[in-house]
Protein backbone atom coordinates (compact mmCIF):
# COMPACT_ATOMS: atom_id res chain seq x y z
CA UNK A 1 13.31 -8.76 -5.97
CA UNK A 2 15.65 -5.99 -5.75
CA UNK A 3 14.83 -1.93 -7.45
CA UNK A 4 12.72 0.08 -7.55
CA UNK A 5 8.71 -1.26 -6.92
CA UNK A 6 5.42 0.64 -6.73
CA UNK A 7 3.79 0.10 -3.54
CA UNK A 8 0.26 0.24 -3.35
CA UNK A 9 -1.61 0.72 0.54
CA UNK A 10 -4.80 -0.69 1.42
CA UNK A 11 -6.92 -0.68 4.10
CA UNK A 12 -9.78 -3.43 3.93
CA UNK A 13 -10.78 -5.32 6.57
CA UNK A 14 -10.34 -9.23 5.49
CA UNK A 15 -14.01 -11.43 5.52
CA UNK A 16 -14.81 -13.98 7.70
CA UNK A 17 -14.26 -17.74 6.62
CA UNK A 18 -11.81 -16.49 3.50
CA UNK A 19 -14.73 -14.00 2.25
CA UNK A 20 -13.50 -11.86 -0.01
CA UNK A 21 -12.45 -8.03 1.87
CA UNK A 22 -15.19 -5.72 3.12
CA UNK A 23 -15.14 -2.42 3.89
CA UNK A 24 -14.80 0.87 2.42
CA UNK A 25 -10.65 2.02 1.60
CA UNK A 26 -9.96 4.49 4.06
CA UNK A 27 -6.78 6.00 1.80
CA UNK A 28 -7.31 8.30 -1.24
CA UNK A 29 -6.74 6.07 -4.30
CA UNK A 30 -2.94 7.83 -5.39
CA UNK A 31 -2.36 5.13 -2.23
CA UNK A 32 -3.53 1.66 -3.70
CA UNK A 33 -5.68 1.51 -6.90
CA UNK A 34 -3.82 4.79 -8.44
CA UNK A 35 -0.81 4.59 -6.20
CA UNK A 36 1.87 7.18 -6.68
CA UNK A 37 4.40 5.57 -4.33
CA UNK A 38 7.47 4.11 -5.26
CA UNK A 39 10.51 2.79 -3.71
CA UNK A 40 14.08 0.77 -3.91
CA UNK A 41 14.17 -2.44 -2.14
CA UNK A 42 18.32 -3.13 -1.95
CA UNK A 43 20.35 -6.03 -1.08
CA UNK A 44 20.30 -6.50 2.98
CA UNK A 45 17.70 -5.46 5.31
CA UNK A 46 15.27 -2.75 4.05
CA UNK A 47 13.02 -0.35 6.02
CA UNK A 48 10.53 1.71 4.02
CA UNK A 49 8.11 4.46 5.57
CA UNK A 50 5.64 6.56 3.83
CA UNK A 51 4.28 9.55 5.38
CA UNK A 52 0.32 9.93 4.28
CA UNK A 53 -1.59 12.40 4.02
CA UNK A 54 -5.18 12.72 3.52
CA UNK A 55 -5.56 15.92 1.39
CA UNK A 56 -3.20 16.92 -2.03
């Protein structure tokens, strides 16, 4: 689906035997469940990088 998406980042490690995800999120929540990152997916091949940080 082309425009512009909000991207959310997570870090969970996946259960054994399709268990629901363990773990504790290793990103600050403006990364996944409050995620302040956006970006345009266009026609043709996209690349998207985020550069993280773990302090505001």
């Amino acid at each position: 689906m082309l425009g512009q998406h909000k991207v959310m980042i997570r870090t969970e490690i996946p259960g054994e035997d399709a268990e629901p995800l363990i773990g504790k999120a290793r990103l600050p929540p403006r990364y996944h469940n409050r995620s302040e990152l956006t970006d345009d997916v266009v026609k043709g091949k996209n690349t998207i990088n985020f550069s993280l940080t773990l302090s505001k």
